[in-house]
C-alpha atoms as a PDB file:
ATOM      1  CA  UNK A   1     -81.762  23.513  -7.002  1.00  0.00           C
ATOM      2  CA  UNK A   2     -80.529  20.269  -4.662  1.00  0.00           C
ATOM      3  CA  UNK A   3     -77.031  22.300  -4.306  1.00  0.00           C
ATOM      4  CA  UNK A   4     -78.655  25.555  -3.422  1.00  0.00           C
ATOM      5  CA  UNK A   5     -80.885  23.578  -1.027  1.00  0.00           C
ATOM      6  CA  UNK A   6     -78.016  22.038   0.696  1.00  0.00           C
ATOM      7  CA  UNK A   7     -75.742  24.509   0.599  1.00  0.00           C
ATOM      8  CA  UNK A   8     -78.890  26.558   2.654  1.00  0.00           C
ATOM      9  CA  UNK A   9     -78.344  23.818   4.885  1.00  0.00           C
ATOM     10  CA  UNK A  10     -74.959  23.710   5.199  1.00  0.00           C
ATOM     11  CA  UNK A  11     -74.493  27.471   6.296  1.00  0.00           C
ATOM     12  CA  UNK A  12     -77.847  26.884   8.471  1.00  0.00           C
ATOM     13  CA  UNK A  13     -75.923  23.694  10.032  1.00  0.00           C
ATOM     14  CA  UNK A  14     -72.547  25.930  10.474  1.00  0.00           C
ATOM     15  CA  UNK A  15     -74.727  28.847  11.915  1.00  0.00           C
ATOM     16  CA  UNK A  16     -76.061  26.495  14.441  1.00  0.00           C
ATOM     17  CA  UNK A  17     -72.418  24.778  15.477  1.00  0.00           C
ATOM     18  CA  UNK A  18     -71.317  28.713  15.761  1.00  0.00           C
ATOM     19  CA  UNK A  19     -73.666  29.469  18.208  1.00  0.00           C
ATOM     20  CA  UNK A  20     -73.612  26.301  20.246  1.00  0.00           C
ATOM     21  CA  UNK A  21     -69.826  26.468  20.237  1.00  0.00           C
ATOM     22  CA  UNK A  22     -69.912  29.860  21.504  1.00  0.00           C
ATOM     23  CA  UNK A  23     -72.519  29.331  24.287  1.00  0.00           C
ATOM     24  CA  UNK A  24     -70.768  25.952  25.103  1.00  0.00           C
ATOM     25  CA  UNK A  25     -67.725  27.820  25.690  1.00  0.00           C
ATOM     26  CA  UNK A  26     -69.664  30.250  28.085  1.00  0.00           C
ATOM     27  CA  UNK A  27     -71.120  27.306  30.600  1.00  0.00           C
ATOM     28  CA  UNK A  28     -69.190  25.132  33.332  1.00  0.00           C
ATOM     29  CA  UNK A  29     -69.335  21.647  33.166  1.00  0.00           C
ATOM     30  CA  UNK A  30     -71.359  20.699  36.427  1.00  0.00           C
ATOM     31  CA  UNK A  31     -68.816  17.317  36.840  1.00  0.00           C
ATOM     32  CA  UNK A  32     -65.617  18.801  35.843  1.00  0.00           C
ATOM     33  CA  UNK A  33     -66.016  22.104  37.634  1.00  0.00           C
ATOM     34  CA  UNK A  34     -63.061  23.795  35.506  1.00  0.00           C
ATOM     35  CA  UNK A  35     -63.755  23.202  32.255  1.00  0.00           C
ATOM     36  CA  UNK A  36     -66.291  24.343  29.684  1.00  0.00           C
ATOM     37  CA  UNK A  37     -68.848  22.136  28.579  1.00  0.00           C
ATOM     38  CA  UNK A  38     -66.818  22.425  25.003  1.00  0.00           C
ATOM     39  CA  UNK A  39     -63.431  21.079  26.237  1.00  0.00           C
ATOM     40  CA  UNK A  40     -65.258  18.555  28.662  1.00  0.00           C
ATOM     41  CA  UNK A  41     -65.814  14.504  27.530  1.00  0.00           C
ATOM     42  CA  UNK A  42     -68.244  13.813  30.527  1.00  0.00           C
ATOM     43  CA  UNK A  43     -71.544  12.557  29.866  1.00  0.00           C
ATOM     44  CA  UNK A  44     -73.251  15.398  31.313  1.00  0.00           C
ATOM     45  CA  UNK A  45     -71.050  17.804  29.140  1.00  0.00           C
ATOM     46  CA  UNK A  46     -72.128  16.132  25.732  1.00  0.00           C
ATOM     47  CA  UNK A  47     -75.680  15.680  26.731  1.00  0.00           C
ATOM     48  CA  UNK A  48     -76.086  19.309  27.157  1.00  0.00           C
ATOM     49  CA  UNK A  49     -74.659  20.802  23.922  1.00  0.00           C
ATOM     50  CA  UNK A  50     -76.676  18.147  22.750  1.00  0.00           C
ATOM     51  CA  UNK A  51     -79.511  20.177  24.369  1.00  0.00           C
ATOM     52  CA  UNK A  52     -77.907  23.792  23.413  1.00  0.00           C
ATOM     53  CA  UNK A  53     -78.150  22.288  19.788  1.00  0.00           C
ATOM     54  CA  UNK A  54     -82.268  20.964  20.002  1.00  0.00           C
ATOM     55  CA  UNK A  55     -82.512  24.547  21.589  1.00  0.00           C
ATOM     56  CA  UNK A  56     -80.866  26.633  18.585  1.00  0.00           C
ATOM     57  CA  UNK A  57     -82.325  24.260  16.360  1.00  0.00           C
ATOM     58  CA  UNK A  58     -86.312  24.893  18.012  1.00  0.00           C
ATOM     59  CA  UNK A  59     -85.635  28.935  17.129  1.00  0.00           C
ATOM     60  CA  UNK A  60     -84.426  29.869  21.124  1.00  0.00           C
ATOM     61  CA  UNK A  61     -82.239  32.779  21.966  1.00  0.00           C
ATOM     62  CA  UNK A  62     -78.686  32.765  23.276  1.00  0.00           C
ATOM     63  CA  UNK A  63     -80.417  34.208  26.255  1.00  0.00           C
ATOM     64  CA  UNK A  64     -83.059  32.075  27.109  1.00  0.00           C
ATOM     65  CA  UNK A  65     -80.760  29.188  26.258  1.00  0.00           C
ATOM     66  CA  UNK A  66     -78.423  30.534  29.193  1.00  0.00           C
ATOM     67  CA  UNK A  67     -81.647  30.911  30.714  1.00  0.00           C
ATOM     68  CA  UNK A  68     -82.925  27.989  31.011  1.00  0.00           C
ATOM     69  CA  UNK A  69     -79.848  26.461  31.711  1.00  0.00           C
ATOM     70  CA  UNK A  70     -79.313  28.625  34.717  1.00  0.00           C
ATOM     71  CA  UNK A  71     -82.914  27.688  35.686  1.00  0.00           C
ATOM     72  CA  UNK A  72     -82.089  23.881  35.620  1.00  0.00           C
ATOM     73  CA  UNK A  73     -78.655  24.183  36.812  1.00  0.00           C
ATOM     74  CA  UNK A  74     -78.064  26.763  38.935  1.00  0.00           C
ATOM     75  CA  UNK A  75     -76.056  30.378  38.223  1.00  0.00           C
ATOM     76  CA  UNK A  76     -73.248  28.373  39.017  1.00  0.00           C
ATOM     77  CA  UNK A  77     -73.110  26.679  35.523  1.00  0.00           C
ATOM     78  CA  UNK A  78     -72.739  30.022  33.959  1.00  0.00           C
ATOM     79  CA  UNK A  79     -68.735  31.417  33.806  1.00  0.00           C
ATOM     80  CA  UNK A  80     -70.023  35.005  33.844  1.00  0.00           C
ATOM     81  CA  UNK A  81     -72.486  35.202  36.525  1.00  0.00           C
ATOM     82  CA  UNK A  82     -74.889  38.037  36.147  1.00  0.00           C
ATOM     83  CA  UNK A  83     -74.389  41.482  38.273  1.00  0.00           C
ATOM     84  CA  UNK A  84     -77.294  41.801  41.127  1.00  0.00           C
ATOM     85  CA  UNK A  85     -77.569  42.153  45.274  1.00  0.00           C
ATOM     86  CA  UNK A  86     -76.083  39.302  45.926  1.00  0.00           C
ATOM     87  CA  UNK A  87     -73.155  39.176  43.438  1.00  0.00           C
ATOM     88  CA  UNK A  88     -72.296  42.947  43.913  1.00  0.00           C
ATOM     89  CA  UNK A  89     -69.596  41.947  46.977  1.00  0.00           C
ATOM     90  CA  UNK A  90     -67.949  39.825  44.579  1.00  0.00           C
ATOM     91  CA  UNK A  91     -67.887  41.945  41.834  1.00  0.00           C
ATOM     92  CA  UNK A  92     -67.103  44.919  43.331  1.00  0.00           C
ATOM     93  CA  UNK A  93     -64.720  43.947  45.956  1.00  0.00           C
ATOM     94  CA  UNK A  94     -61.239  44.422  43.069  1.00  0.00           C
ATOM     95  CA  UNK A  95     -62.380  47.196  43.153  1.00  0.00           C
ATOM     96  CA  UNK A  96     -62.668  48.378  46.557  1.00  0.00           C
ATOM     97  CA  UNK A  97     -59.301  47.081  47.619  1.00  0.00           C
ATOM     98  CA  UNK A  98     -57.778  49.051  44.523  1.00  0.00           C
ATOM     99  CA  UNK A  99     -59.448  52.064  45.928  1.00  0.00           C
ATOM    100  CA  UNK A 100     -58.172  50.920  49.614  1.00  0.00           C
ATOM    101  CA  UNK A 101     -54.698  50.349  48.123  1.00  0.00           C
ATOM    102  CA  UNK A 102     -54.699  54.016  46.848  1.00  0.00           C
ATOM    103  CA  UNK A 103     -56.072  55.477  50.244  1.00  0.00           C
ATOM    104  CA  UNK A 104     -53.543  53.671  51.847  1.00  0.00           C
ATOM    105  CA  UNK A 105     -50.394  54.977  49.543  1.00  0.00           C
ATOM    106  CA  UNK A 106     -51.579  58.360  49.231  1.00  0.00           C
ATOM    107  CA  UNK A 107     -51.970  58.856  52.816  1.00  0.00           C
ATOM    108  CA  UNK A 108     -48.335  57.643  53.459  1.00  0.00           C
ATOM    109  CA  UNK A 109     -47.369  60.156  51.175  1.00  0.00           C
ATOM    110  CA  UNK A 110     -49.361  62.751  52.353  1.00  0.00           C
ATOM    111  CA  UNK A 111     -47.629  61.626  55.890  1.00  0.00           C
ATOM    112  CA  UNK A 112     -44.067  61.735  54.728  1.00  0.00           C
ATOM    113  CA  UNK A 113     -44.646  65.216  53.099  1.00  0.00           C
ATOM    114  CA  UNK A 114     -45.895  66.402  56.613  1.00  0.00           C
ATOM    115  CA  UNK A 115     -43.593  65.321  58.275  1.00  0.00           C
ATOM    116  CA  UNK A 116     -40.690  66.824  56.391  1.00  0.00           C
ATOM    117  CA  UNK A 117     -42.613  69.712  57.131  1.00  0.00           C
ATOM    118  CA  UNK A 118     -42.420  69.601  60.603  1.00  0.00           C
ATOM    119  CA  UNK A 119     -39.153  68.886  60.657  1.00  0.00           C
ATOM    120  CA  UNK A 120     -38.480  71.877  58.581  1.00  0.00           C
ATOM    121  CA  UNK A 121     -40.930  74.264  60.990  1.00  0.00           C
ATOM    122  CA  UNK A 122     -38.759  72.499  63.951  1.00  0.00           C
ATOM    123  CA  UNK A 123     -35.683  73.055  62.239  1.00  0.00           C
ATOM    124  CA  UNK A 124     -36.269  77.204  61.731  1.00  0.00           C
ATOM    125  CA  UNK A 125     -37.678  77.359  65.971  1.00  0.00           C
ATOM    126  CA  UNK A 126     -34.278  75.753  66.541  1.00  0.00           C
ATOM    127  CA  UNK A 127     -35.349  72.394  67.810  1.00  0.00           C
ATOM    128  CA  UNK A 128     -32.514  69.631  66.979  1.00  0.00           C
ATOM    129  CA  UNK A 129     -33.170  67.056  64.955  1.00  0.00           C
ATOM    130  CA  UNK A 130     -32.872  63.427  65.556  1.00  0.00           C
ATOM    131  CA  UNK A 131     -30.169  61.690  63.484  1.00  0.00           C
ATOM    132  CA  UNK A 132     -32.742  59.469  61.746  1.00  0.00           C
ATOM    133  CA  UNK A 133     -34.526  63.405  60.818  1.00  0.00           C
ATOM    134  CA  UNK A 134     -31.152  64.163  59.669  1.00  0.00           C
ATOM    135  CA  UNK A 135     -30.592  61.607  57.263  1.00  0.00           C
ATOM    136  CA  UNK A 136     -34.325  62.267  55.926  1.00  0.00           C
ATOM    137  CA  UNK A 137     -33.751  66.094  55.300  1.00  0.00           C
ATOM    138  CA  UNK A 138     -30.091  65.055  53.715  1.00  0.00           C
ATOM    139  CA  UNK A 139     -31.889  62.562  50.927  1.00  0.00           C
ATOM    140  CA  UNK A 140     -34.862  65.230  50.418  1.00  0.00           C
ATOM    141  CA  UNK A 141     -32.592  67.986  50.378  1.00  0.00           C
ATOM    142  CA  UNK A 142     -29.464  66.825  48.675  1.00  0.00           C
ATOM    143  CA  UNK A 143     -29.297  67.620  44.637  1.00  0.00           C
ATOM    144  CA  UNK A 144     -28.702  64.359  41.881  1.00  0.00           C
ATOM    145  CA  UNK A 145     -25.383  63.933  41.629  1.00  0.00           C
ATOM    146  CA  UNK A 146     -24.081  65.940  38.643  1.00  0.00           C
ATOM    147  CA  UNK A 147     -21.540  64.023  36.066  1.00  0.00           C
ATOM    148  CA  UNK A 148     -18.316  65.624  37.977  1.00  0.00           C
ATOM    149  CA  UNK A 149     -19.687  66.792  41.020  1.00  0.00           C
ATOM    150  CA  UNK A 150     -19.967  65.578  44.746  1.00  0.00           C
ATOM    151  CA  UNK A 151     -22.389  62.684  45.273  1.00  0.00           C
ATOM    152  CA  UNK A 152     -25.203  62.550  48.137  1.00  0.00           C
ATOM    153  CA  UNK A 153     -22.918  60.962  50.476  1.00  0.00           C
ATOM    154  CA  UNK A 154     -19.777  63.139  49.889  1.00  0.00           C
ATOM    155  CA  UNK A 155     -22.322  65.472  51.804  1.00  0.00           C
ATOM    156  CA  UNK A 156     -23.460  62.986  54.644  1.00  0.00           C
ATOM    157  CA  UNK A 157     -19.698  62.300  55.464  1.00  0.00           C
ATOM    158  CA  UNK A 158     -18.793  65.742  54.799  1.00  0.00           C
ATOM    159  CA  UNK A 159     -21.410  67.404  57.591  1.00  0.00           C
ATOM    160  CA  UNK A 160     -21.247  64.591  59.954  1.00  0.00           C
ATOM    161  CA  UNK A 161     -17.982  65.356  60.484  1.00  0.00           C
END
C-alpha cells in the first residue's frame, strides 16, 4: 500500500513539474527580457515557478495561473499576448502588408498586360513604336527557342537590321 501511495505521488509530483514546465516555458523573465522563466537563473525567474508550482499545487488553472501572473506583472510577461483593441495593429499588421504586397504585384501586372495592349492597339492604327516598345513586343512575342531552331535574339538582330 506505501508503493501504491507513493507511486500516486510520484505521477501527481510529475503531473505538477509537466504543467509548470509548460507554463514556465510560456512566460518572459521580467530581468532577462529574452528568455523564459525555464531557461532563466535570475532570482526573479526561480521565485516564480516557485509560485507557478504553490499555484498547481493549491488546485489553480493554467489560465488563471497566466492570469494572475499577467495581473501582477503586466501582459508583457506573457510570450503570446492575448488578441484585443489594442493588440489587433500588431497582430494584424503581417497581414496587411502581405495583402499590400499582393495589391502592389498584381497591379504591376495588371499594368504591364495593359500596356502591351496599347502598344498592340497603337501598333494596328499605325503609330510607331519606341525602341524600348520594340524590344517589349519582341520578348512577349518571340516563341522559346526550339532545340534546333533560331533563338530570341537571332530575331532582334535579324529585324533590326
Amino acid at each position: 500500500m506505501a508503493e501504491a501511495k507513493s507511486g500516486d505521488e510520484l505521477k501527481k509530483t510529475q503531473v505538477v513539474d509537466a504543467r509548470a514546465r509548460n507554463i514556465s516555458h510560456n512566460v518572459r523573465c521580467t530581468e532577462c527580457g529574452s528568455q523564459s522563466i525555464e531557461d532563466s537563473q535570475a532570482d526573479i525567474a526561480i521565485l516564480l515557478r516557485k509560485l507557478i508550482r504553490d499555484e498547481i499545487r493549491s488546485g489553480k488553472s493554467d489560465k488563471d495561473i497566466y492570469k494572475k501572473l499577467e495581473d501582477e506583472y503586466g501582459e508583457t510577461i506573457l510570450y503570446t499576448p492575448k488578441f484585443d483593441l489594442q493588440t489587433a495593429a500588431l497582430w494584424l499588421s503581417p497581414v496587411v502588408c502581405a495583402g499590400a504586397a499582393a495589391g502592389v504585384w498584381a497591379y504591376s501586372k495588371h499594368k504591364q498586360r495593359s500596356n502591351v495592349h496599347l502598344m498592340a492597339l497603337n501598333l494596328v492604327r499605325g503609330v510607331p513604336l519606341t525602341v524600348k516598345e520594340k524590344e517589349t513586343m519582341l520578348d512577349i512575342l518571340t516563341p522559346p527557342p526550339s532545340q534546333g531552331g533560331f533563338s530570341p535574339s537571332f530575331w532582334k538582330r535579324w529585324l533590326g537590321r
